[in-house]
C-alpha atoms as a PDB file:
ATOM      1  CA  UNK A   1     284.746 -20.336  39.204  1.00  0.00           C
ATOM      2  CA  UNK A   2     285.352 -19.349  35.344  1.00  0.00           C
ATOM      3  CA  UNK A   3     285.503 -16.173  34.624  1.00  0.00           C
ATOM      4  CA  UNK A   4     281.628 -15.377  33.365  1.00  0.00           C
ATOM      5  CA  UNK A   5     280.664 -16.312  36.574  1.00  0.00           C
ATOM      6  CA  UNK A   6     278.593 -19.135  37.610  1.00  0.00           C
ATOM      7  CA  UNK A   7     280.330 -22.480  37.916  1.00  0.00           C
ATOM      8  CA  UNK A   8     282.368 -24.004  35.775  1.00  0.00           C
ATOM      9  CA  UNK A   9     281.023 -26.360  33.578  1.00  0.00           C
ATOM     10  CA  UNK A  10     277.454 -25.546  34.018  1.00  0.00           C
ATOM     11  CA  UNK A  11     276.856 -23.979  30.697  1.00  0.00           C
ATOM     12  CA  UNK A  12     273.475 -23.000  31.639  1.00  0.00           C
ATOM     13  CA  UNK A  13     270.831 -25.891  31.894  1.00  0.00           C
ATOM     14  CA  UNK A  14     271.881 -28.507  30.123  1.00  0.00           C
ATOM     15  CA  UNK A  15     274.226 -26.617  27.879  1.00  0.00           C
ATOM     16  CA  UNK A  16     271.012 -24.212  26.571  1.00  0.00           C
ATOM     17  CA  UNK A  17     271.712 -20.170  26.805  1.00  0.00           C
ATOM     18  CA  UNK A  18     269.711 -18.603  29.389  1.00  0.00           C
ATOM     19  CA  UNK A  19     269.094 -16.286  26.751  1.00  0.00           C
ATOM     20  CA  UNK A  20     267.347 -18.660  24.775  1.00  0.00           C
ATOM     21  CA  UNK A  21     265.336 -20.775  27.090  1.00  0.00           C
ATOM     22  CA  UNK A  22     263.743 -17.648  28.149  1.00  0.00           C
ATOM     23  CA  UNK A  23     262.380 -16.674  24.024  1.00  0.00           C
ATOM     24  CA  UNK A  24     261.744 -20.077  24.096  1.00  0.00           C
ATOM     25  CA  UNK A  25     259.182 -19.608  27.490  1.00  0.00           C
ATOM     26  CA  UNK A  26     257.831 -16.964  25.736  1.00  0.00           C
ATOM     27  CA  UNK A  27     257.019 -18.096  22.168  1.00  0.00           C
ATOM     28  CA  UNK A  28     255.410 -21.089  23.734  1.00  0.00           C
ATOM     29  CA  UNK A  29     253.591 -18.508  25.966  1.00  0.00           C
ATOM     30  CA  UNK A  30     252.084 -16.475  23.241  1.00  0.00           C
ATOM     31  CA  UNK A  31     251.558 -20.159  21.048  1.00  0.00           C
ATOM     32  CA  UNK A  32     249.513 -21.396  24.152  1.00  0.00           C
ATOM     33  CA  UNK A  33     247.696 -17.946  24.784  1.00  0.00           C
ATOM     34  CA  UNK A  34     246.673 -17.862  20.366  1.00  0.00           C
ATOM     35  CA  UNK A  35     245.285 -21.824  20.663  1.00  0.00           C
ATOM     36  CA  UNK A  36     242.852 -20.845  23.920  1.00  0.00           C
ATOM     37  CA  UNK A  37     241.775 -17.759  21.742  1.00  0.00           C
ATOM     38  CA  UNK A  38     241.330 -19.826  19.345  1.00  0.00           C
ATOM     39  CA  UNK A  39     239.446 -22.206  20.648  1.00  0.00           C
ATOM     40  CA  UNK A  40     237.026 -19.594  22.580  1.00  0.00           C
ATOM     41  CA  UNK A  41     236.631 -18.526  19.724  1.00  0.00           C
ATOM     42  CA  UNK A  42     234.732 -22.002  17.817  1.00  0.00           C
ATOM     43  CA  UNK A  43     231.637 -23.574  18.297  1.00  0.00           C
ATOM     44  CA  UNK A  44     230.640 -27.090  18.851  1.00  0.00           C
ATOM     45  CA  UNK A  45     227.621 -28.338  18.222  1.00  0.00           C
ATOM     46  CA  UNK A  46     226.285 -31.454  19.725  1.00  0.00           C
ATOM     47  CA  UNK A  47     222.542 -33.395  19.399  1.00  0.00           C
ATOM     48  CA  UNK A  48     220.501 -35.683  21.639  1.00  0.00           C
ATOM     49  CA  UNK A  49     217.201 -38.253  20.386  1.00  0.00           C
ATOM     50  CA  UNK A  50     218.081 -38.109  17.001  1.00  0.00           C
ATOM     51  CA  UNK A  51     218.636 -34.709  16.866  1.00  0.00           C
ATOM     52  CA  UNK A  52     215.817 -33.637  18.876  1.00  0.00           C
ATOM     53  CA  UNK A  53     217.773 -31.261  20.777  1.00  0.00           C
ATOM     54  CA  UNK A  54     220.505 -29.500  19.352  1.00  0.00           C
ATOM     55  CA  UNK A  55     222.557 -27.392  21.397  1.00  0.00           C
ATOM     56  CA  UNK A  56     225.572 -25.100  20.068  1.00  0.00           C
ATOM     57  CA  UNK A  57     228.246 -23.957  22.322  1.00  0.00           C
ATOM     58  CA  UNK A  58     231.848 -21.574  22.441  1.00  0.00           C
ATOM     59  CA  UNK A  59     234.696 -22.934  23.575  1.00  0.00           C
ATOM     60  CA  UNK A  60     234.429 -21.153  26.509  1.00  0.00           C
ATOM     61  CA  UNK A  61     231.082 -23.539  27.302  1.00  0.00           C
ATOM     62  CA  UNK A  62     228.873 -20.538  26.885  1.00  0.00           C
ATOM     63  CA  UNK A  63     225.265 -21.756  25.197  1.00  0.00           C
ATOM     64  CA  UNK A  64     224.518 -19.363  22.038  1.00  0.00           C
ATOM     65  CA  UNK A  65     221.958 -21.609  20.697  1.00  0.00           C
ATOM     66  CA  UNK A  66     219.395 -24.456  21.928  1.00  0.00           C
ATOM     67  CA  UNK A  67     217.136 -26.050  19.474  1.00  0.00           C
ATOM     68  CA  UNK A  68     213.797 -28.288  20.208  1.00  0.00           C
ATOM     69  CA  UNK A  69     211.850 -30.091  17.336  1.00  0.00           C
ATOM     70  CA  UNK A  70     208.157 -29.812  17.970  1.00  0.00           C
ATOM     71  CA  UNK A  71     207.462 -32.989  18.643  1.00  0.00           C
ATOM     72  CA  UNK A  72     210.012 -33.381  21.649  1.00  0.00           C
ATOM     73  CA  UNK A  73     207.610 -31.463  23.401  1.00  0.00           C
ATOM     74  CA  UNK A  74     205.532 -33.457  25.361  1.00  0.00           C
ATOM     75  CA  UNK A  75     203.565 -32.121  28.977  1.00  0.00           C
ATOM     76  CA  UNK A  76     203.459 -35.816  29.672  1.00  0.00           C
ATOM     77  CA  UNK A  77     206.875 -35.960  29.557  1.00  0.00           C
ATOM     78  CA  UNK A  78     208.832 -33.425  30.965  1.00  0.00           C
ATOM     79  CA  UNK A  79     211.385 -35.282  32.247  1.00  0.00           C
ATOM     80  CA  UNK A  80     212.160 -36.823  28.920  1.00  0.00           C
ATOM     81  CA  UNK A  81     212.603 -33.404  27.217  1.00  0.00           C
ATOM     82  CA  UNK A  82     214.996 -32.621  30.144  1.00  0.00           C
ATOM     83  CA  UNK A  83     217.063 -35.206  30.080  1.00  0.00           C
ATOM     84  CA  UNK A  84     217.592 -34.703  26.483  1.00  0.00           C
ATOM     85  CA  UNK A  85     218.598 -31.238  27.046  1.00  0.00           C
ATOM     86  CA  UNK A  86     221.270 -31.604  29.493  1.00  0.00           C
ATOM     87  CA  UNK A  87     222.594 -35.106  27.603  1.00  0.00           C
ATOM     88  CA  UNK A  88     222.699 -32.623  24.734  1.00  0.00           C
ATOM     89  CA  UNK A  89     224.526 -30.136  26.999  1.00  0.00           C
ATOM     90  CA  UNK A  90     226.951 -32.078  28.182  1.00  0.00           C
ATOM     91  CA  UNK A  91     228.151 -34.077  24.936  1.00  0.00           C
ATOM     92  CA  UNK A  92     228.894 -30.509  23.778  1.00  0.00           C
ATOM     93  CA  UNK A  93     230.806 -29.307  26.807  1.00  0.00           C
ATOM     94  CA  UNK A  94     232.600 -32.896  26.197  1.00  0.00           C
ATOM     95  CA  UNK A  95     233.879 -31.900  22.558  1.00  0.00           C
ATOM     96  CA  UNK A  96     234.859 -28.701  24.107  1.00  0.00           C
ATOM     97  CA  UNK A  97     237.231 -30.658  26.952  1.00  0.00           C
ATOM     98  CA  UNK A  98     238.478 -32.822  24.418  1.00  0.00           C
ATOM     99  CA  UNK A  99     239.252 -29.951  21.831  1.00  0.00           C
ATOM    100  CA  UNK A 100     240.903 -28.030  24.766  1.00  0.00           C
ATOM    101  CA  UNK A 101     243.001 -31.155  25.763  1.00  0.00           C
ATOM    102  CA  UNK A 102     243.831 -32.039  22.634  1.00  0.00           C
ATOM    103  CA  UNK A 103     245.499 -27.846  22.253  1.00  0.00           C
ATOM    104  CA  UNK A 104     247.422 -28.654  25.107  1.00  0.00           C
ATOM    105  CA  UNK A 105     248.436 -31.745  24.530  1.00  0.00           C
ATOM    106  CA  UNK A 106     250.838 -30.135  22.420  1.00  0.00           C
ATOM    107  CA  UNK A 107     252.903 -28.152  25.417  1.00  0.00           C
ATOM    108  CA  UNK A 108     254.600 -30.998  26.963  1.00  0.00           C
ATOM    109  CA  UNK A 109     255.391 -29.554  30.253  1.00  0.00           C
ATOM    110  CA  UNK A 110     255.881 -31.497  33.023  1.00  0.00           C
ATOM    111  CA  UNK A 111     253.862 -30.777  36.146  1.00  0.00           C
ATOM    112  CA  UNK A 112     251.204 -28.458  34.413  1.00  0.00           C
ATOM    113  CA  UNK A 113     248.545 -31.258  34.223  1.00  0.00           C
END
């Protein structure tokens, strides 16, 4: 055993102070926590029929705004108008997923995702 303790050798993990893998664990902590505030925080917009249906959403897939030209509205056609909407929907919750992937792309840690 050397005298700090421990075993001889070991010099931590992988030579790296204890000390400083844990201010390490926590600056990427609070980087990670800022990016997901972050991206609650924006909005992504997405449109469907050539802009149709426009849809705005948070990053936290909330809807704050859904938009429907006049002429997409059709009693004949209800189902069109619907499947517009949730195309719409969906190609914003997309950007969202991609957005948040891409922010965590960034914290390479193995066995997270």
């Amino acid at each position: 055993m050397s005298k700090r303790g421990g075993f001889p050798g070991m010099g931590g993990f992988g030579g790296m102070n204890i000390n400083n893998l844990m201010k390490e664990a926590k600056k990427m902590q609070a980087d990670f926590e800022k990016s997901q505030t972050e991206l609650a925080a924006k909005e992504f917009e997405a449109s469907a029929g050539g802009g149709a249906v426009t849809v705005k959403v948070t990053g936290q897939k909330e809807i704050k705004e859904l938009t429907l030209q006049k002429e997409v509205v059709d009693p004949e056609d209800v189902e069109m108008l619907q499947d517009l909407i949730v195309t719409c929907i969906n190609q914003a919750f997309k950007q969202v997923d991609d957005a948040q992937a891409a922010s965590m792309g960034k914290y390479n840690i193995p066995g997270l995702m």
